[in-house]
PDB file of N, CA and C in Angstrom:
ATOM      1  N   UNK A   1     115.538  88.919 111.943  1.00  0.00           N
ATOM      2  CA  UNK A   1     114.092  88.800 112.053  1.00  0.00           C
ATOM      3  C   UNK A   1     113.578  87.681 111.164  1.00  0.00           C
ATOM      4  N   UNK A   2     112.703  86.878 111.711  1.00  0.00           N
ATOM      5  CA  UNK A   2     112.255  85.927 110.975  1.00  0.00           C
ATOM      6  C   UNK A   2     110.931  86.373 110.208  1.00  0.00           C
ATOM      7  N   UNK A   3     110.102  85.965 108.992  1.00  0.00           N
ATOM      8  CA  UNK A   3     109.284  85.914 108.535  1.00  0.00           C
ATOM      9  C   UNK A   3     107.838  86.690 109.662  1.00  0.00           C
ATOM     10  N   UNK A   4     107.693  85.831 110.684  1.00  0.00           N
ATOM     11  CA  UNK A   4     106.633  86.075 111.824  1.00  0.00           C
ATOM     12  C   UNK A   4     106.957  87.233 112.505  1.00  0.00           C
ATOM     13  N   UNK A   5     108.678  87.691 112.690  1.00  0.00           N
ATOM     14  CA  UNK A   5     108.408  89.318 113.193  1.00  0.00           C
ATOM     15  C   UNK A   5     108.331  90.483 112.315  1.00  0.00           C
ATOM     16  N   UNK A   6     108.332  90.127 111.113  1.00  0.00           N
ATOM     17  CA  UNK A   6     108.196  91.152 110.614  1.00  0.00           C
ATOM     18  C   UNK A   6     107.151  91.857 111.014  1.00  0.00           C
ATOM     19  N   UNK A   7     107.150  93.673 111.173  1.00  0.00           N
ATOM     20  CA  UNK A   7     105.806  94.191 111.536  1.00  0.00           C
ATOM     21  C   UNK A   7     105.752  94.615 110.107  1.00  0.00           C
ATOM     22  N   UNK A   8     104.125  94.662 109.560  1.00  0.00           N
ATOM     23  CA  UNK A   8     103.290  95.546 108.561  1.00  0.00           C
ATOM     24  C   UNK A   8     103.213  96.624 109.002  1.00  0.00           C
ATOM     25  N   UNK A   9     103.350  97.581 107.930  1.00  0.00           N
ATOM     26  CA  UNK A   9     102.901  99.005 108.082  1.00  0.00           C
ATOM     27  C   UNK A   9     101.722  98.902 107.230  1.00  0.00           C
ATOM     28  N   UNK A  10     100.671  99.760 108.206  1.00  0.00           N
ATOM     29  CA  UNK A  10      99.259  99.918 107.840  1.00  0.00           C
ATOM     30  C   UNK A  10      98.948 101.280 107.372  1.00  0.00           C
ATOM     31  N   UNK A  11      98.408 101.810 106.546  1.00  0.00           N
ATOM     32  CA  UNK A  11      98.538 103.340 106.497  1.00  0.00           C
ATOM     33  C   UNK A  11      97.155 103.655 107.468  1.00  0.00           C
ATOM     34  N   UNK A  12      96.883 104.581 107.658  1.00  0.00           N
ATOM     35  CA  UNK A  12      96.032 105.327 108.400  1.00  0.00           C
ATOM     36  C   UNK A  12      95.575 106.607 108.374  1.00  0.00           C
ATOM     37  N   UNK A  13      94.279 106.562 108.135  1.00  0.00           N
ATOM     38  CA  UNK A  13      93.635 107.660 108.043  1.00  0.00           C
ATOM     39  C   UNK A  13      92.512 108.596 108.964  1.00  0.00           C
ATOM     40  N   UNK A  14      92.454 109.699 109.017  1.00  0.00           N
ATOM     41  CA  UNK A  14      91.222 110.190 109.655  1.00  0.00           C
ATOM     42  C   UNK A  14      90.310 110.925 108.460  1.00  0.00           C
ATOM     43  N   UNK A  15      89.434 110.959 108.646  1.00  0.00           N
ATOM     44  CA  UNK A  15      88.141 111.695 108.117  1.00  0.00           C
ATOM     45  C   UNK A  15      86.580 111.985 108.828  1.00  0.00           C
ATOM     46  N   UNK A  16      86.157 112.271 108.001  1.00  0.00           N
ATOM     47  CA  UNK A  16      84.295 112.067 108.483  1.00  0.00           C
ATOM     48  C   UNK A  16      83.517 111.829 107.452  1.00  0.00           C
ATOM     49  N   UNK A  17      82.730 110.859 108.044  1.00  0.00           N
ATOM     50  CA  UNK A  17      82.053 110.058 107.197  1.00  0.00           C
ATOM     51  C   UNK A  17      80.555 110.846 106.686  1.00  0.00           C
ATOM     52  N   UNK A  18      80.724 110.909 104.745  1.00  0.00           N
ATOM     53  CA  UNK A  18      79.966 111.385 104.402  1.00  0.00           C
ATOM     54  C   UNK A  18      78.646 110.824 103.771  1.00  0.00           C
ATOM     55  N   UNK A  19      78.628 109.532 103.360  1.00  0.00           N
ATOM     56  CA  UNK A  19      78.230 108.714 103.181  1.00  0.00           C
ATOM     57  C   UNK A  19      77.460 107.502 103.659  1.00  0.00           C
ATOM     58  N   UNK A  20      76.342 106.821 104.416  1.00  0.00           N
ATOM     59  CA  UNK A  20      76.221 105.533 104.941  1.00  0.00           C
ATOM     60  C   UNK A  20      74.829 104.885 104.443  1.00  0.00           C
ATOM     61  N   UNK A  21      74.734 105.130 102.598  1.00  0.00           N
ATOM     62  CA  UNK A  21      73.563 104.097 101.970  1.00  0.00           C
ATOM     63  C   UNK A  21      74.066 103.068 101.909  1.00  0.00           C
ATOM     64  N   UNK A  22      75.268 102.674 102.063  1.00  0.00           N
ATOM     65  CA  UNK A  22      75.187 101.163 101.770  1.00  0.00           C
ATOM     66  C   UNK A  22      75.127 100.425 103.034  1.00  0.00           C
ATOM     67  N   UNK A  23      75.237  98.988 102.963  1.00  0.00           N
ATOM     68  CA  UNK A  23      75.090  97.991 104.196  1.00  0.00           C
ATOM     69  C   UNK A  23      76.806  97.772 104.318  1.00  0.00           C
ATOM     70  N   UNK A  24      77.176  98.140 105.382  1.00  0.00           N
ATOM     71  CA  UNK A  24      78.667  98.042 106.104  1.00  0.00           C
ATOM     72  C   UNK A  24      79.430  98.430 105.523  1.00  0.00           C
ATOM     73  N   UNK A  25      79.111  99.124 104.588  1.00  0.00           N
ATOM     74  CA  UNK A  25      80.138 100.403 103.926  1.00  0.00           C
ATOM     75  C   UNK A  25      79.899 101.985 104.428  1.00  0.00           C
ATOM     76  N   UNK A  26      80.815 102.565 104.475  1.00  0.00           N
ATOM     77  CA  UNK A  26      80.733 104.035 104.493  1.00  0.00           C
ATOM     78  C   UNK A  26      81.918 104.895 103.416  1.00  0.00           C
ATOM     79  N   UNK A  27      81.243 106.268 103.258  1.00  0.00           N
ATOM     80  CA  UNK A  27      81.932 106.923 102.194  1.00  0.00           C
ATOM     81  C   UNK A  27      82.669 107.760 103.148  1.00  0.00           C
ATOM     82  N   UNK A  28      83.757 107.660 103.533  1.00  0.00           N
ATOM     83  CA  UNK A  28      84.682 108.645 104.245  1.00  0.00           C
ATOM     84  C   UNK A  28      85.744 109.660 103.546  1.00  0.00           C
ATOM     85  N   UNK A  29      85.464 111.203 103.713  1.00  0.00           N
ATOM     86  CA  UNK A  29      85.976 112.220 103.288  1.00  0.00           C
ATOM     87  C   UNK A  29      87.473 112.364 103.846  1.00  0.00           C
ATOM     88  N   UNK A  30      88.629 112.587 103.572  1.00  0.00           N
ATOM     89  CA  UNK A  30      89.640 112.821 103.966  1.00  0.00           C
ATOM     90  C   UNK A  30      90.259 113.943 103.402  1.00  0.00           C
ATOM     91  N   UNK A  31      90.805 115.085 103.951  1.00  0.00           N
ATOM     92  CA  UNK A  31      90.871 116.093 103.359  1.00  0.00           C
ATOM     93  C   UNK A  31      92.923 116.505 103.945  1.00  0.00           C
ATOM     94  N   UNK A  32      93.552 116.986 102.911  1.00  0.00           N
ATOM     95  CA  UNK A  32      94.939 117.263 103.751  1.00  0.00           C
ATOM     96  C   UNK A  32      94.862 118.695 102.934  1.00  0.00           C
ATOM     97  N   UNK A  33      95.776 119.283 103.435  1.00  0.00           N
ATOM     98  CA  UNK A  33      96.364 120.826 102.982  1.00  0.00           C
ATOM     99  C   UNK A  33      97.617 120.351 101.797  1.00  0.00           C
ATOM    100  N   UNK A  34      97.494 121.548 101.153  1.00  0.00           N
ATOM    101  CA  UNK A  34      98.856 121.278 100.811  1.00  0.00           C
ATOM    102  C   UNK A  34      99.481 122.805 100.224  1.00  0.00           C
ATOM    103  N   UNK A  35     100.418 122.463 100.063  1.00  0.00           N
ATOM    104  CA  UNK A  35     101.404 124.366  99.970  1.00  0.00           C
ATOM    105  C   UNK A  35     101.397 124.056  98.250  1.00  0.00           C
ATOM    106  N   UNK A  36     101.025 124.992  97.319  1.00  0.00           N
ATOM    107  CA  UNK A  36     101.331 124.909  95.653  1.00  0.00           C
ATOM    108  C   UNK A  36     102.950 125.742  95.423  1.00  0.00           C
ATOM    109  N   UNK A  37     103.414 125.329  94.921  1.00  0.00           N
ATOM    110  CA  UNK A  37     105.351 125.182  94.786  1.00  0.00           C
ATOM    111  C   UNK A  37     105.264 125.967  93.778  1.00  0.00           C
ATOM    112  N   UNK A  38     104.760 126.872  93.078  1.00  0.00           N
ATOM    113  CA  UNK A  38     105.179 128.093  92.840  1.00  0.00           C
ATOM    114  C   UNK A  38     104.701 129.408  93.488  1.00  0.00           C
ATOM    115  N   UNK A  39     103.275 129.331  93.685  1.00  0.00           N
ATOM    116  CA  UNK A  39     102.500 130.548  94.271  1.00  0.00           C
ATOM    117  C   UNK A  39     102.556 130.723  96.305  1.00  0.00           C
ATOM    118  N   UNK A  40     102.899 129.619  96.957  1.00  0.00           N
ATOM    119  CA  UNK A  40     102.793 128.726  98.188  1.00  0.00           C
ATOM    120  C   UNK A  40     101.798 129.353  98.766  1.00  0.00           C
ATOM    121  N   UNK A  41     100.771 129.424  98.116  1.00  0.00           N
ATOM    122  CA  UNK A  41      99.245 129.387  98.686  1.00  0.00           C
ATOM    123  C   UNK A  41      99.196 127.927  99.175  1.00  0.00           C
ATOM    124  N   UNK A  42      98.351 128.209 100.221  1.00  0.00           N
ATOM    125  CA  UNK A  42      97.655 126.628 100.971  1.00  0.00           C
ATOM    126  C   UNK A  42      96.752 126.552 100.214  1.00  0.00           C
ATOM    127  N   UNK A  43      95.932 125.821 100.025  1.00  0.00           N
ATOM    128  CA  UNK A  43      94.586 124.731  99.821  1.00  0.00           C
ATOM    129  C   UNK A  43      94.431 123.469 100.139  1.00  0.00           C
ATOM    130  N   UNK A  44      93.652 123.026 100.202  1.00  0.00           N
ATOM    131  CA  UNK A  44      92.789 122.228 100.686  1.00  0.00           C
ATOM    132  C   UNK A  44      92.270 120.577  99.276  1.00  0.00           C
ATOM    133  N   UNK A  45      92.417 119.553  99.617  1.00  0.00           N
ATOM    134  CA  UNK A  45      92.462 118.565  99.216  1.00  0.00           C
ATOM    135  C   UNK A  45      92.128 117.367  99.623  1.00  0.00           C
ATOM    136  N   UNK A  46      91.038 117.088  99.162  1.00  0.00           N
ATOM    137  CA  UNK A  46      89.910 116.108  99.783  1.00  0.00           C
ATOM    138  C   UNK A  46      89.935 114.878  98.769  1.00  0.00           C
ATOM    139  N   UNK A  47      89.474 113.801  99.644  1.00  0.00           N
ATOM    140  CA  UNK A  47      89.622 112.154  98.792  1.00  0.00           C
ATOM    141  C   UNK A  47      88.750 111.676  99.801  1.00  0.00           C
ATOM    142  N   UNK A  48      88.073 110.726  98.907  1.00  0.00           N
ATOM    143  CA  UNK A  48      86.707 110.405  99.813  1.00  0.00           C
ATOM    144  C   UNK A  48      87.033 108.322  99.527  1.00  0.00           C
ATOM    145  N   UNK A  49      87.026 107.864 100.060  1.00  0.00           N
ATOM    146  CA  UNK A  49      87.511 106.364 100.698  1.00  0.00           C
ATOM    147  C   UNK A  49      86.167 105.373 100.760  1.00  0.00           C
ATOM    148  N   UNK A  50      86.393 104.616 100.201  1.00  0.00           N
ATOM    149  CA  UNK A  50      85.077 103.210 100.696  1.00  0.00           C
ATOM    150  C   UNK A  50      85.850 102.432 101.388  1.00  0.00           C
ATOM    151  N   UNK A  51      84.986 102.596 103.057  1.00  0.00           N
ATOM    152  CA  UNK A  51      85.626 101.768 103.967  1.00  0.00           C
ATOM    153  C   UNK A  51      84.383 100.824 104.323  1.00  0.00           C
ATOM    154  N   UNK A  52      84.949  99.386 104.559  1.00  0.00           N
ATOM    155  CA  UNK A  52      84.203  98.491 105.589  1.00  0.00           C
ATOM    156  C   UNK A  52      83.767  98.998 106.932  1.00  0.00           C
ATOM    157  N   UNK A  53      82.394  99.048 107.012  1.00  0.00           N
ATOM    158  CA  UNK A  53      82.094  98.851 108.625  1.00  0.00           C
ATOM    159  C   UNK A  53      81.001  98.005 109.017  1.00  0.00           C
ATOM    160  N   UNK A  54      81.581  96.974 109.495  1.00  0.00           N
ATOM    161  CA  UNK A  54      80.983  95.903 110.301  1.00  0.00           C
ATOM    162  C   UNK A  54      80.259  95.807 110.399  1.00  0.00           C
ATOM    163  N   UNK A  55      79.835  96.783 111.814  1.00  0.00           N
ATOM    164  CA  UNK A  55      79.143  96.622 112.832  1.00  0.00           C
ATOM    165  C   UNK A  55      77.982  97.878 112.765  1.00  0.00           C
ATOM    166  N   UNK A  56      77.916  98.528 111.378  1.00  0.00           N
ATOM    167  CA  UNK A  56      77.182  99.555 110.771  1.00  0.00           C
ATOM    168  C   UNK A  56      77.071 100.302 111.808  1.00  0.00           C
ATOM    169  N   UNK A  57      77.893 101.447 112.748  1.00  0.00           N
ATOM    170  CA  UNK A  57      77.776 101.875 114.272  1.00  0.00           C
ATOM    171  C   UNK A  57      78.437 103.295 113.605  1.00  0.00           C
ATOM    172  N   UNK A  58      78.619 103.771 112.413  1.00  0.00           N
ATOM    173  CA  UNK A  58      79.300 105.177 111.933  1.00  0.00           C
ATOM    174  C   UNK A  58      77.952 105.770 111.249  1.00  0.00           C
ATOM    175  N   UNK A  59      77.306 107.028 111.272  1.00  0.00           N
ATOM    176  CA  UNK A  59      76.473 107.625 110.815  1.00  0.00           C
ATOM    177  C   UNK A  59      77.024 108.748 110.400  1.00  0.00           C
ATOM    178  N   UNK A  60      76.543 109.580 109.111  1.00  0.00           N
ATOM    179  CA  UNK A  60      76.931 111.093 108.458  1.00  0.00           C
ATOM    180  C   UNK A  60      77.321 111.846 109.540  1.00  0.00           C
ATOM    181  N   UNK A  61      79.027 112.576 109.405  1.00  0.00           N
ATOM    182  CA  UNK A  61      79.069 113.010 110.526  1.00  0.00           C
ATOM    183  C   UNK A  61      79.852 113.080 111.259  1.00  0.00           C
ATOM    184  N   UNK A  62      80.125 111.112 111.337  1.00  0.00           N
ATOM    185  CA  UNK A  62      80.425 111.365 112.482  1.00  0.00           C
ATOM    186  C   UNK A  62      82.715 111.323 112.133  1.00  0.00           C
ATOM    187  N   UNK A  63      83.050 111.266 112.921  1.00  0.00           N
ATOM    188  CA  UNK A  63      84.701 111.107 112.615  1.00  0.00           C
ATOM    189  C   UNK A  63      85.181 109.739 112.395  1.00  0.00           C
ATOM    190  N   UNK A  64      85.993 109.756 111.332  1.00  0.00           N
ATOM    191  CA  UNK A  64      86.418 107.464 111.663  1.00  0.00           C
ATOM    192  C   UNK A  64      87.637 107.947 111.729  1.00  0.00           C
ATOM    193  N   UNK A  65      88.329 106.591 112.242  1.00  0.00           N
ATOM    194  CA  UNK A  65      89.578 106.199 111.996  1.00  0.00           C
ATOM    195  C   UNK A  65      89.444 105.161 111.170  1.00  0.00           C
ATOM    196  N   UNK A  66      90.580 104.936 110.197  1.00  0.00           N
ATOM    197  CA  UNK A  66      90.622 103.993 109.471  1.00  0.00           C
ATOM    198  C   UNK A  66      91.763 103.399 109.086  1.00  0.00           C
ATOM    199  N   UNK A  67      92.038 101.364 108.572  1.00  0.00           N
ATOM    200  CA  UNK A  67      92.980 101.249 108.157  1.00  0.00           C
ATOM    201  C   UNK A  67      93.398 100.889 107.256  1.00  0.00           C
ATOM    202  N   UNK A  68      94.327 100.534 106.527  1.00  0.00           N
ATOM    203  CA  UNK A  68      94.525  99.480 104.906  1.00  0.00           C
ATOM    204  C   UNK A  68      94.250  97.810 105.344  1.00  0.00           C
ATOM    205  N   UNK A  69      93.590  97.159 104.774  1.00  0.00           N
ATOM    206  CA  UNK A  69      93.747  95.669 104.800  1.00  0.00           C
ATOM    207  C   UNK A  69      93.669  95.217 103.443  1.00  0.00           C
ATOM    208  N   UNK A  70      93.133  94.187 103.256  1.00  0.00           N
ATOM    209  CA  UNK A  70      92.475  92.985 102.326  1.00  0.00           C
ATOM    210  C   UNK A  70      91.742  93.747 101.517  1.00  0.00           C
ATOM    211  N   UNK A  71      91.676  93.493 100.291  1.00  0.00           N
ATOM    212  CA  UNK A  71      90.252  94.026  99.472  1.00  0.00           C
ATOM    213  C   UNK A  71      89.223  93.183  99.890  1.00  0.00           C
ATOM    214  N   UNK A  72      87.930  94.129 100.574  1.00  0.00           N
ATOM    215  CA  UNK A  72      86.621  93.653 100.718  1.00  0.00           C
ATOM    216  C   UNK A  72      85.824  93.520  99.617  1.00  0.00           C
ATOM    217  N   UNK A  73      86.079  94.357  98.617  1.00  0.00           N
ATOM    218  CA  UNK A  73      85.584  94.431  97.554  1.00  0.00           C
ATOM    219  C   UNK A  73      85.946  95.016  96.318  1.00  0.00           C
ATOM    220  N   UNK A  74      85.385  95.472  94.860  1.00  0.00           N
ATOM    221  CA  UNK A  74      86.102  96.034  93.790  1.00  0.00           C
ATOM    222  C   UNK A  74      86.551  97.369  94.188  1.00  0.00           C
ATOM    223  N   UNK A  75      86.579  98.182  95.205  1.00  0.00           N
ATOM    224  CA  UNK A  75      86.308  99.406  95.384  1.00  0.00           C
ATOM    225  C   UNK A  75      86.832  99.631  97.184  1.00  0.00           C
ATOM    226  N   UNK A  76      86.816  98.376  97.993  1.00  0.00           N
ATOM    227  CA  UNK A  76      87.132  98.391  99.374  1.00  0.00           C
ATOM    228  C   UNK A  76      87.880  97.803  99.629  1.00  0.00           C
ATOM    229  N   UNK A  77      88.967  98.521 100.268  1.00  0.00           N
ATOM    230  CA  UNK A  77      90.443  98.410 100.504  1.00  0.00           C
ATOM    231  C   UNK A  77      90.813  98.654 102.253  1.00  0.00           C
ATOM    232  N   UNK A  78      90.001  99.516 103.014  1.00  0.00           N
ATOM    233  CA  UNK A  78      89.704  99.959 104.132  1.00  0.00           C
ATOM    234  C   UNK A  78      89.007  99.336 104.834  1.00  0.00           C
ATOM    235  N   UNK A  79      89.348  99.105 106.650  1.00  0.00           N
ATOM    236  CA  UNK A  79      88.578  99.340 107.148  1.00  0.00           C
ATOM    237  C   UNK A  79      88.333 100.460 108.318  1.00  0.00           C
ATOM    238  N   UNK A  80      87.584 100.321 108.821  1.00  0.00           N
ATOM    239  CA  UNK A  80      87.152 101.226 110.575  1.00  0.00           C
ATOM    240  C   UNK A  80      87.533 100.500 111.458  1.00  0.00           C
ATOM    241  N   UNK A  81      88.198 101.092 112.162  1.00  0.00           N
ATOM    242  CA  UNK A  81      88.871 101.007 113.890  1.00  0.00           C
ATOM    243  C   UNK A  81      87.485 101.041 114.392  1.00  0.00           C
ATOM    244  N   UNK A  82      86.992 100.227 115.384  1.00  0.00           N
ATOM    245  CA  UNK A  82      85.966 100.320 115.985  1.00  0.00           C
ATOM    246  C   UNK A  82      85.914 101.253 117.020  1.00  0.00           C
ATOM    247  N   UNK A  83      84.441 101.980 116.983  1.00  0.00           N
ATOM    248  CA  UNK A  83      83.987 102.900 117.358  1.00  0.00           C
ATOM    249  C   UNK A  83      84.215 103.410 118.932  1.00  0.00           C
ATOM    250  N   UNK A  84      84.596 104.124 119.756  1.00  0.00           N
ATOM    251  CA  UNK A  84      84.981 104.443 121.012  1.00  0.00           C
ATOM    252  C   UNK A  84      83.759 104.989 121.513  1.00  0.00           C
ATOM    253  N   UNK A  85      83.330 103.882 122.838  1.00  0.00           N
ATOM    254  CA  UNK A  85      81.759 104.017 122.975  1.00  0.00           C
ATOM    255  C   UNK A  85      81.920 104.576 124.870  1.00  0.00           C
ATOM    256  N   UNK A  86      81.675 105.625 124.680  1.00  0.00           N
ATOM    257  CA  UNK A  86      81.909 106.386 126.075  1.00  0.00           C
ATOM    258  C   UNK A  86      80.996 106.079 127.479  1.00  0.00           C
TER     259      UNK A  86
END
């Protein structure tokens, strides 16, 4: 493989967006389970993400997809898969 095929792995996330005061940012909640390794109770484990959005088209609510890129900013690392408009 040369340099140009290499593929990137992007990580990827789902959540819902809890957040949208800023201009083309949103605060997206992401939440996973997880089992605790002595008691193996489930709970619940949430991380909330500053993602880029563009095209400001995500409101409180609603579900994103999201991916890793470029830092947009001190704090934005993400962006949004654009919106699936039915």
């Amino acid at each position: 493989m040369t340099t140009k095929e290499q593929k990137v792995l992007q990580r990827k996330f789902n959540g819902v967006v809890v957040s949208k005061k800023s201009d083309k940012t949103i605060v997206v909640s992401v939440d996973r389970t997880v089992v605790h390794s002595k008691y193996k109770k489930r709970y619940v484990q949430s991380r909330k993400y500053q993602v880029h959005d563009e095209y400001n088209e995500y409101a409180e609510g609603d579900k994103a997809t999201f991916v890793e890129c470029r830092p947009y900013s001190k704090t934005k690392r993400w962006r949004v898969l654009r919106k699936k408009t039915a």
